[in-house]
PDB file of N, CA and C in Angstrom:
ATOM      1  N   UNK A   1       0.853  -1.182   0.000  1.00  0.00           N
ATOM      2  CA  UNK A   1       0.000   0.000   0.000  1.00  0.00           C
ATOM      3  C   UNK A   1       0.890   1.233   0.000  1.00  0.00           C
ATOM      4  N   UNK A   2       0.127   2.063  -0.609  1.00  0.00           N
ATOM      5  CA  UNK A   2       1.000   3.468  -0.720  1.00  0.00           C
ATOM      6  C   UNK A   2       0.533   4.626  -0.819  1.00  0.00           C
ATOM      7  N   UNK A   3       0.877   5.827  -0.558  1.00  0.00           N
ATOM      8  CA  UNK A   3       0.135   7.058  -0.442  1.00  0.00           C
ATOM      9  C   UNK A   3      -0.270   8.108  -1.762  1.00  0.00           C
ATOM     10  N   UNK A   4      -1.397   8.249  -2.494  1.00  0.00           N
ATOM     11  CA  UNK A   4      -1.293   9.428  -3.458  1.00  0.00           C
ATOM     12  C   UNK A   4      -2.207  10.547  -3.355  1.00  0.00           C
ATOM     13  N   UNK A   5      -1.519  11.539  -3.833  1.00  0.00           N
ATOM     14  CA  UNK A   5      -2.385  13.049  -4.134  1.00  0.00           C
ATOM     15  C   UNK A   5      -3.119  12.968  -5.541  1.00  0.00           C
ATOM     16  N   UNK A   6      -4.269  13.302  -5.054  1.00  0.00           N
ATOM     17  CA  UNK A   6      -4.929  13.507  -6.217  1.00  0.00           C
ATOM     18  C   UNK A   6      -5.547  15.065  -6.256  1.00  0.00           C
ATOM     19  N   UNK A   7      -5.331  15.438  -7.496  1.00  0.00           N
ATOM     20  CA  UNK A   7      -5.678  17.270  -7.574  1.00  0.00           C
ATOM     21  C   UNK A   7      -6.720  17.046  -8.412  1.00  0.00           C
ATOM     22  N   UNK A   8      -7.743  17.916  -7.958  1.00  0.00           N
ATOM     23  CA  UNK A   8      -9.086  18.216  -9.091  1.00  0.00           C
ATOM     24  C   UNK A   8      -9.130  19.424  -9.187  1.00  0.00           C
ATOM     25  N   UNK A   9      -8.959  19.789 -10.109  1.00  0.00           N
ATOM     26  CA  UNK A   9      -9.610  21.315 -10.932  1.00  0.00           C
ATOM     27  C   UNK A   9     -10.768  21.073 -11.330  1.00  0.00           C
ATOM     28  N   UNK A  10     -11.548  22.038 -10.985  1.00  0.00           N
ATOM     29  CA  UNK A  10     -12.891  22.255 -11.457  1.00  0.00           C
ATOM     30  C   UNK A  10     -12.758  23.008 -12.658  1.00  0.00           C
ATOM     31  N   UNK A  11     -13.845  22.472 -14.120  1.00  0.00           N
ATOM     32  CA  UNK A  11     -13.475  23.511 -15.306  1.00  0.00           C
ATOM     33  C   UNK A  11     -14.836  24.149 -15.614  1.00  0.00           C
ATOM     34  N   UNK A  12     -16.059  24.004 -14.773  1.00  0.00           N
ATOM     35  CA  UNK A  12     -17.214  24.601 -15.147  1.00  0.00           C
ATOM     36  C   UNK A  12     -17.673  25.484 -13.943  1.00  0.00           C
ATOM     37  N   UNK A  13     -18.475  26.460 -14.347  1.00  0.00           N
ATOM     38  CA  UNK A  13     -18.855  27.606 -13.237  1.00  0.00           C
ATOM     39  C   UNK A  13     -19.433  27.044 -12.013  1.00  0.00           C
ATOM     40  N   UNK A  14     -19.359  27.582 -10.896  1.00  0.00           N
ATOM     41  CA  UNK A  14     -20.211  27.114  -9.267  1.00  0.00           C
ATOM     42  C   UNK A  14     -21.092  26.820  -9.477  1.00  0.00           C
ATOM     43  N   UNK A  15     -22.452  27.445 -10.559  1.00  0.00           N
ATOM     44  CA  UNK A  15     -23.440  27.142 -10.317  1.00  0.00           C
ATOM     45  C   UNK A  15     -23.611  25.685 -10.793  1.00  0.00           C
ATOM     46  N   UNK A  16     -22.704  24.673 -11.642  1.00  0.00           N
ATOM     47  CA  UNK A  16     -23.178  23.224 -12.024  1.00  0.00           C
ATOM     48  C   UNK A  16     -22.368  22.766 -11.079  1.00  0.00           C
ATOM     49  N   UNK A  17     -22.145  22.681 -10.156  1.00  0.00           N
ATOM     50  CA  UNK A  17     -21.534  21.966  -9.769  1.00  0.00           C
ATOM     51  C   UNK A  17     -22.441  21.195  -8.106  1.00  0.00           C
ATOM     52  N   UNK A  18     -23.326  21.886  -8.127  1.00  0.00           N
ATOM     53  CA  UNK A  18     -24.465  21.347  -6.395  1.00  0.00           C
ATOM     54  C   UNK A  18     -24.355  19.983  -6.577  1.00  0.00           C
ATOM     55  N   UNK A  19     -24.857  19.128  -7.547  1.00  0.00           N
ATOM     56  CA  UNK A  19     -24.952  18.006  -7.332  1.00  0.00           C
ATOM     57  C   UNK A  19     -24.221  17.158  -7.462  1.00  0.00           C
ATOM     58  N   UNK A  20     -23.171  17.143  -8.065  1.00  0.00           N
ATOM     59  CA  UNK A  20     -21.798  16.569  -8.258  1.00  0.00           C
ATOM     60  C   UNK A  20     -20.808  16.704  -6.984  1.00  0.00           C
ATOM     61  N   UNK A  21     -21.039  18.389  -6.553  1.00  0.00           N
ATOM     62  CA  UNK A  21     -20.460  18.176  -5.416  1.00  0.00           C
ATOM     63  C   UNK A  21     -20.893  17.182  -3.981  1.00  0.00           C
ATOM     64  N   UNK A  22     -21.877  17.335  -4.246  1.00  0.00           N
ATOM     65  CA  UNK A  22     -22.468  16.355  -2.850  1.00  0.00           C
ATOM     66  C   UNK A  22     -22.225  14.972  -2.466  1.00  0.00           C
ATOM     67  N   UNK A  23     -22.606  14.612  -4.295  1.00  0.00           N
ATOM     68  CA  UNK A  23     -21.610  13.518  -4.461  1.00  0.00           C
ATOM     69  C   UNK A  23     -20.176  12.686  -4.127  1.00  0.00           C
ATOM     70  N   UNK A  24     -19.331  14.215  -4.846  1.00  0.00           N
ATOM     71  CA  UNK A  24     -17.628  14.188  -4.746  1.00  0.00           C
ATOM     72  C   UNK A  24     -17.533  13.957  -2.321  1.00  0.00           C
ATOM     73  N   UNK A  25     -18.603  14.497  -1.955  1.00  0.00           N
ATOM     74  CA  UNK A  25     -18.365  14.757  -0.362  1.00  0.00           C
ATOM     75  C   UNK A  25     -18.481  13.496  -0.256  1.00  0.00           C
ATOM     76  N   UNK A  26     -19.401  12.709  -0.787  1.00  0.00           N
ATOM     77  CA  UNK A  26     -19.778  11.407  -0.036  1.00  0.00           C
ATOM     78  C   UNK A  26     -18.901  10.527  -0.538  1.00  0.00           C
ATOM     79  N   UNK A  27     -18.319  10.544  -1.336  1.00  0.00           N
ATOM     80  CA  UNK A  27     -17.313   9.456  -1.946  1.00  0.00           C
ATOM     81  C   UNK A  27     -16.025   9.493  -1.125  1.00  0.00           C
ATOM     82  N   UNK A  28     -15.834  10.790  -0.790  1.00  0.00           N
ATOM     83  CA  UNK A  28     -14.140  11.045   0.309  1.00  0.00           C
ATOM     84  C   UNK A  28     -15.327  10.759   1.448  1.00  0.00           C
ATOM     85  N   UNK A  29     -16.170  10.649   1.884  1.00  0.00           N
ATOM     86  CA  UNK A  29     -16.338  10.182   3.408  1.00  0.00           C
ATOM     87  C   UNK A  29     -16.785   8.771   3.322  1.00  0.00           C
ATOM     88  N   UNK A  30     -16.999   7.909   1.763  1.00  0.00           N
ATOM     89  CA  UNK A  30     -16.354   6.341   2.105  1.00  0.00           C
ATOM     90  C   UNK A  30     -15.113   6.101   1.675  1.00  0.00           C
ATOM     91  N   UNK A  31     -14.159   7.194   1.184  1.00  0.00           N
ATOM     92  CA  UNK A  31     -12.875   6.465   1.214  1.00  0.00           C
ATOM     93  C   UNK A  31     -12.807   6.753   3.073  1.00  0.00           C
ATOM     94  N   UNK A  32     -13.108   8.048   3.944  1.00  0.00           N
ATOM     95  CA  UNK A  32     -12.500   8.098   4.975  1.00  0.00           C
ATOM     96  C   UNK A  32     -12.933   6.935   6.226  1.00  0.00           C
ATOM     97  N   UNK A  33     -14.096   6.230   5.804  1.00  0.00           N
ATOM     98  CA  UNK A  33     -15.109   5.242   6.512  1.00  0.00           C
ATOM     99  C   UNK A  33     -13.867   4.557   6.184  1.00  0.00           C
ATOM    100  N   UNK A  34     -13.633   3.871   5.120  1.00  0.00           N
ATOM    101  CA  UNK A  34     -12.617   2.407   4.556  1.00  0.00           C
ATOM    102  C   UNK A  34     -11.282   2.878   5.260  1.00  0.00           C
ATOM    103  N   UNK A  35     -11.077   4.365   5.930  1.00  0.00           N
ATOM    104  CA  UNK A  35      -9.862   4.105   6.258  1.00  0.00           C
ATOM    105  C   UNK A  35      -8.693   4.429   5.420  1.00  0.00           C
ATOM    106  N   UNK A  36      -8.509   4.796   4.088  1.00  0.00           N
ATOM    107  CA  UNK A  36      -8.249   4.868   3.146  1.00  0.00           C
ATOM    108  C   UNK A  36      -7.961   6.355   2.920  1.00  0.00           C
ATOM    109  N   UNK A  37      -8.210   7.806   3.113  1.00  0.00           N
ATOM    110  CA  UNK A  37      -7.996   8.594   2.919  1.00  0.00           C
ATOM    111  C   UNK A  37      -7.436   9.332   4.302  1.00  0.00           C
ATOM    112  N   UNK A  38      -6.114  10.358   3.967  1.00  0.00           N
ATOM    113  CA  UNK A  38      -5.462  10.545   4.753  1.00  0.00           C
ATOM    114  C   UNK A  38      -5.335  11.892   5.162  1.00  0.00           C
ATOM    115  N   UNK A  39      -6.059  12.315   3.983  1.00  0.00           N
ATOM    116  CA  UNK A  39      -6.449  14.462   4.154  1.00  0.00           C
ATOM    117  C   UNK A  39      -6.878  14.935   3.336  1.00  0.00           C
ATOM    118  N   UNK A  40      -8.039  15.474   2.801  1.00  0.00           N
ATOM    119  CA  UNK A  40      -8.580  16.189   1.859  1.00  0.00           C
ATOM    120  C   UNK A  40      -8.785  17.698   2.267  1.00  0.00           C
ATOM    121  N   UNK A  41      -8.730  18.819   0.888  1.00  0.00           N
ATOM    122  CA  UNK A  41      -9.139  20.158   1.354  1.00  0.00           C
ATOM    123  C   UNK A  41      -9.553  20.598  -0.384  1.00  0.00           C
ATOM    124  N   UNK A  42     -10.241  21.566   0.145  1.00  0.00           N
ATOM    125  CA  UNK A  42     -10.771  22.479  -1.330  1.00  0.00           C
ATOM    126  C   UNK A  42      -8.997  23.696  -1.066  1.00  0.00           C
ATOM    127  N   UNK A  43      -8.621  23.857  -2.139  1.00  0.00           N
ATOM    128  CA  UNK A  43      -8.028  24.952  -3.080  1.00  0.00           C
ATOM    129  C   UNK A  43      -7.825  26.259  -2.768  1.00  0.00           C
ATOM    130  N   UNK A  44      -7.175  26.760  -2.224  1.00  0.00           N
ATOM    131  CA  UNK A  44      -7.849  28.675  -1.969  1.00  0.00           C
ATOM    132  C   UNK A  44      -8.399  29.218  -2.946  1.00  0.00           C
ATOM    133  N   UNK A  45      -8.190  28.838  -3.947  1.00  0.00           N
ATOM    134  CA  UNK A  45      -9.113  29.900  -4.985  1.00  0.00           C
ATOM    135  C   UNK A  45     -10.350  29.316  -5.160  1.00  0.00           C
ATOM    136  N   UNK A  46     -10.619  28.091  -4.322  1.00  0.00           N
ATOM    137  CA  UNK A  46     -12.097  27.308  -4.931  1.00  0.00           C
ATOM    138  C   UNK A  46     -11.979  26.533  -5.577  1.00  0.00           C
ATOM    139  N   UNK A  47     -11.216  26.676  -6.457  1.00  0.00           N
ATOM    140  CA  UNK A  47     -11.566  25.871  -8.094  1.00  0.00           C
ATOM    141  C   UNK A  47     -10.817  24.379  -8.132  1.00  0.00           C
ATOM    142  N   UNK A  48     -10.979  24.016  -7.119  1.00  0.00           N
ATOM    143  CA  UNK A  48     -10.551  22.614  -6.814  1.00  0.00           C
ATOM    144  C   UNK A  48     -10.411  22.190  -5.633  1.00  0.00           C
ATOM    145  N   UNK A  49      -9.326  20.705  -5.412  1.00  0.00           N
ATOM    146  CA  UNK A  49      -9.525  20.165  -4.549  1.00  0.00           C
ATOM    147  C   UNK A  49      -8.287  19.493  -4.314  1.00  0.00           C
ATOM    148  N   UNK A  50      -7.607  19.307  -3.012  1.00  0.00           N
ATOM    149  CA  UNK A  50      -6.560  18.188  -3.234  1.00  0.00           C
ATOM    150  C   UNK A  50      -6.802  16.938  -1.675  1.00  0.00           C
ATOM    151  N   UNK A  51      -6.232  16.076  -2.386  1.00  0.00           N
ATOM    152  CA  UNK A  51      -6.760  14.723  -1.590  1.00  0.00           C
ATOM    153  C   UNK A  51      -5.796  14.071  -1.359  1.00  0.00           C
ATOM    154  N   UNK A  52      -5.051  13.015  -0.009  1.00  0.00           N
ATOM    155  CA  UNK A  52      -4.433  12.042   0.194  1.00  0.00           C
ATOM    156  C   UNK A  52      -5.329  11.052   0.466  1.00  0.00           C
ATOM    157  N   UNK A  53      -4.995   9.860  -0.267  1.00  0.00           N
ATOM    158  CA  UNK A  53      -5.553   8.822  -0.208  1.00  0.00           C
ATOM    159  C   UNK A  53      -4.329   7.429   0.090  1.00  0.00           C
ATOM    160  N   UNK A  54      -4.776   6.216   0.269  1.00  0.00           N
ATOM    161  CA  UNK A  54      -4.216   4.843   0.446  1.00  0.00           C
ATOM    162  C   UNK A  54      -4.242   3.880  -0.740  1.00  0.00           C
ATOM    163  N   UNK A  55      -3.663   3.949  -1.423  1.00  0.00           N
ATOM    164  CA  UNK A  55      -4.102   2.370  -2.473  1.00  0.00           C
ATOM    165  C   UNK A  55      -2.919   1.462  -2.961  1.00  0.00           C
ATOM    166  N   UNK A  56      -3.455   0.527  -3.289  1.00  0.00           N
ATOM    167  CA  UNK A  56      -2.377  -0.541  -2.955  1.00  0.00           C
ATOM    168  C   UNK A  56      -1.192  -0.557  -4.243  1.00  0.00           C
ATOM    169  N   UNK A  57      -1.728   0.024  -5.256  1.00  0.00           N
ATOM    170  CA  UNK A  57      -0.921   0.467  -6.848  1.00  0.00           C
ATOM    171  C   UNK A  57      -1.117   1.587  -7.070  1.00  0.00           C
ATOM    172  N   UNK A  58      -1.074   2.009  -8.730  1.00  0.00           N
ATOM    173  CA  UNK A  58      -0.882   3.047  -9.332  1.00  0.00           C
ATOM    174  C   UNK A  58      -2.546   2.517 -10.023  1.00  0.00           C
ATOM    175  N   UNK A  59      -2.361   1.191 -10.168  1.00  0.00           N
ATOM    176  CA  UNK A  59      -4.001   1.005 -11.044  1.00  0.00           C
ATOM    177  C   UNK A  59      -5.228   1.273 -10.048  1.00  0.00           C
ATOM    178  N   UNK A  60      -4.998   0.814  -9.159  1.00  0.00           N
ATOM    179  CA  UNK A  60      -6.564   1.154  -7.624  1.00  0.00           C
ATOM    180  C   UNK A  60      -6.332   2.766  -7.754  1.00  0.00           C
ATOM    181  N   UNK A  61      -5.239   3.433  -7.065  1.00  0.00           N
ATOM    182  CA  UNK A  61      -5.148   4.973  -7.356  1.00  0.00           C
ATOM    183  C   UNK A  61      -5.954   5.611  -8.015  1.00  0.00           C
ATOM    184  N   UNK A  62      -5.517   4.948 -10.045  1.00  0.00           N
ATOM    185  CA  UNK A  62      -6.394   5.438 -10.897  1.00  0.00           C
ATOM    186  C   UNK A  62      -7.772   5.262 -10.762  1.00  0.00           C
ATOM    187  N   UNK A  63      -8.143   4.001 -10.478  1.00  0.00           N
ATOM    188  CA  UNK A  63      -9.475   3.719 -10.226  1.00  0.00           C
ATOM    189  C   UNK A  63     -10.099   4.896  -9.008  1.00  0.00           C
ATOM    190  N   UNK A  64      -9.860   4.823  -8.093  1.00  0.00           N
ATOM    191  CA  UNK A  64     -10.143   5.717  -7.047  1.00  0.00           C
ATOM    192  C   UNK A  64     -10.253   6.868  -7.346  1.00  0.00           C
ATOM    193  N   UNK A  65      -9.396   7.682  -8.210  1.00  0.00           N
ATOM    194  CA  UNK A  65      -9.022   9.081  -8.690  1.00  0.00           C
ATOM    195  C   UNK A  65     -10.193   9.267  -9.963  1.00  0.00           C
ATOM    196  N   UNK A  66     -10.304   8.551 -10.421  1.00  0.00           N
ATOM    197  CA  UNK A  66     -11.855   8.683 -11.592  1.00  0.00           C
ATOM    198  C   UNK A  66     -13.434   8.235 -11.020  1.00  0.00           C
ATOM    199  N   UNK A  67     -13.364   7.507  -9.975  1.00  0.00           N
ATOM    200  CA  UNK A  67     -14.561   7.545  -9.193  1.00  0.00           C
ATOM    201  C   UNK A  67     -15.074   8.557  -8.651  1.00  0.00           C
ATOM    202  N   UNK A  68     -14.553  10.009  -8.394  1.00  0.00           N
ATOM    203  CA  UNK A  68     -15.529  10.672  -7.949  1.00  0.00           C
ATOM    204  C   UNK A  68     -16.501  11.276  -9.096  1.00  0.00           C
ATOM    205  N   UNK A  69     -17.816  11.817  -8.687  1.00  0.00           N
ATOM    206  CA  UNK A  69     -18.955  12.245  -9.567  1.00  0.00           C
ATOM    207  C   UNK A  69     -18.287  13.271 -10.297  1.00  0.00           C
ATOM    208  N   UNK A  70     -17.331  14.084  -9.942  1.00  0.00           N
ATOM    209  CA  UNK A  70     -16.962  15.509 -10.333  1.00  0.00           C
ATOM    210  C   UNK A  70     -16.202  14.674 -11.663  1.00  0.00           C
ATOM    211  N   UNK A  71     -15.587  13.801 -11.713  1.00  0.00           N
ATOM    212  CA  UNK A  71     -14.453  13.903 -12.777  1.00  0.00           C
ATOM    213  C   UNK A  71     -15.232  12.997 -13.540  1.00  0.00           C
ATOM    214  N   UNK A  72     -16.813  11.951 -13.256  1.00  0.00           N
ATOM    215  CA  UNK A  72     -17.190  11.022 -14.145  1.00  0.00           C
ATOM    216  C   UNK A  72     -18.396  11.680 -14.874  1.00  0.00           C
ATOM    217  N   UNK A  73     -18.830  12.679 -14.234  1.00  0.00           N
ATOM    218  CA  UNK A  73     -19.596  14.606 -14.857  1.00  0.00           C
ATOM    219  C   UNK A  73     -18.911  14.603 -15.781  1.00  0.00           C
ATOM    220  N   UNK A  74     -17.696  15.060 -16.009  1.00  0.00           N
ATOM    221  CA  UNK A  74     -16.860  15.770 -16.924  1.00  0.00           C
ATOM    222  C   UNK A  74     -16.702  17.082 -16.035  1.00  0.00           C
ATOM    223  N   UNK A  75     -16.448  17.426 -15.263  1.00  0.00           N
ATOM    224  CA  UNK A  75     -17.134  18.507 -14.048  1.00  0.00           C
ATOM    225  C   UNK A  75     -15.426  19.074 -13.810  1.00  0.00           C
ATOM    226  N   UNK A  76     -14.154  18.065 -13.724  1.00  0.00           N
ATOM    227  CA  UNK A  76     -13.106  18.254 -13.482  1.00  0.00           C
ATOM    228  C   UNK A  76     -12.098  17.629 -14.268  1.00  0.00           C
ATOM    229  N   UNK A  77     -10.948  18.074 -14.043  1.00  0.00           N
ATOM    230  CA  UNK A  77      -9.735  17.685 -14.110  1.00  0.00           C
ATOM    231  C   UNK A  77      -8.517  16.930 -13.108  1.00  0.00           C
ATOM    232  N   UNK A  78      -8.044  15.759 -13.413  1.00  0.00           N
ATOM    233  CA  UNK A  78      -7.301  15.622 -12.222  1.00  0.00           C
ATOM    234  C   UNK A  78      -5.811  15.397 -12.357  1.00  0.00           C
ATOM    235  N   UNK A  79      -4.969  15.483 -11.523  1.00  0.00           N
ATOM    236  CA  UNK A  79      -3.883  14.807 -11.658  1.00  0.00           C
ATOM    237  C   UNK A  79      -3.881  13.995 -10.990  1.00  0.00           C
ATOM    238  N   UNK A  80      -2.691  12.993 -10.335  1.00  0.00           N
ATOM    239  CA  UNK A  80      -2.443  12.084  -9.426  1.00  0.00           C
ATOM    240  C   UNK A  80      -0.911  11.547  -9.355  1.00  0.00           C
ATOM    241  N   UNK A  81      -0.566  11.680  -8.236  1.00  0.00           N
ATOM    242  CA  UNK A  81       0.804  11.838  -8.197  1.00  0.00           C
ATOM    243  C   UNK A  81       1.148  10.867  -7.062  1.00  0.00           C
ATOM    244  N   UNK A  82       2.026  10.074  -7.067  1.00  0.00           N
ATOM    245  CA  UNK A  82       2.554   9.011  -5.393  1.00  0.00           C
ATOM    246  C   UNK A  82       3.277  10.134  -4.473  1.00  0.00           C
ATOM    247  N   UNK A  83       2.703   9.360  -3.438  1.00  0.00           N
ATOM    248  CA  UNK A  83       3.140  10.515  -1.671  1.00  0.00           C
ATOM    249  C   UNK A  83       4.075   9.937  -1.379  1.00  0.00           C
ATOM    250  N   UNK A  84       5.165  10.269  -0.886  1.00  0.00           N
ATOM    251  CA  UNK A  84       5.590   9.529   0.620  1.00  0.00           C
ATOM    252  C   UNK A  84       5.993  10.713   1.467  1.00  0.00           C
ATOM    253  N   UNK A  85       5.297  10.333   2.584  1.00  0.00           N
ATOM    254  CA  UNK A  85       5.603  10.866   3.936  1.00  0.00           C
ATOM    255  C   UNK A  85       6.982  11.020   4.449  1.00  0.00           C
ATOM    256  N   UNK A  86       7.373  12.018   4.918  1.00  0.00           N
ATOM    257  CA  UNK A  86       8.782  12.378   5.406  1.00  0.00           C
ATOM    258  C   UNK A  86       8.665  11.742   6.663  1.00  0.00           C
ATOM    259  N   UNK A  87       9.466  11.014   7.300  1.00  0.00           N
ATOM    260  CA  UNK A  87       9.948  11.055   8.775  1.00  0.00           C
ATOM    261  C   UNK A  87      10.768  11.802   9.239  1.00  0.00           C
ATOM    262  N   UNK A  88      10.546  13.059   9.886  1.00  0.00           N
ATOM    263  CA  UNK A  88      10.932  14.001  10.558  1.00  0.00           C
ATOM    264  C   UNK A  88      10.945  14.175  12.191  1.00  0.00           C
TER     265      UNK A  88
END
C-alpha cells in the first residue's frame, strides 16, 4: 500500500456543480469510513480540490481518482501523483 495526491480542478462555473459536489463529499467520506484517505481540502481559490488517499498500486489509485462524480460529470480535471511521507 501506498500514499497518493490527487488534484481536481474544477473547469465549469459554481453554479453546475451542487450536485456533483455532494456527491464528490460522499465518496471522500467512504474512502475516509474504509480508512483509506489521509487528508482532503478544497483549493484557496475554490476551483478545486486536493486529496491524500491509500491504495495498494498506481491502477486502484487510478481507479479511485476517476470515481468521484466531479471527474465522471466531466465537471473536473485531475492529476495524481505518489506521496511519501517524510519522517521528521
Amino acid at each position: 500500500m501506498g500514499f497518493w495526491v490527487r488534484t481536481l480542478l474544477v473547469t465549469v462555473p459554481p453554479s453546475e456543480l451542487e450536485e456533483a459536489l455532494a456527491g464528490h463529499l460522499e465518496h471522500l467520506r467512504r474512502l475516509k469510513s474504509d480508512g483509506r484517505l489521509r487528508a482532503a481540502g478544497e483549493l484557496g481559490d475554490g476551483d478545486g480540490f486536493l486529496e491524500i488517499f491509500e491504495a495498494a498500486d498506481r491502477r486502484e489509485a487510478e481507479a479511485v481518482a476517476r470515481s468521484s462524480p466531479l471527474v465522471e460529470d466531466g465537471l473536473a480535471t485531475w492529476m495524481l501523483r505518489e506521496w511519501e511521507e517524510l519522517s521528521l
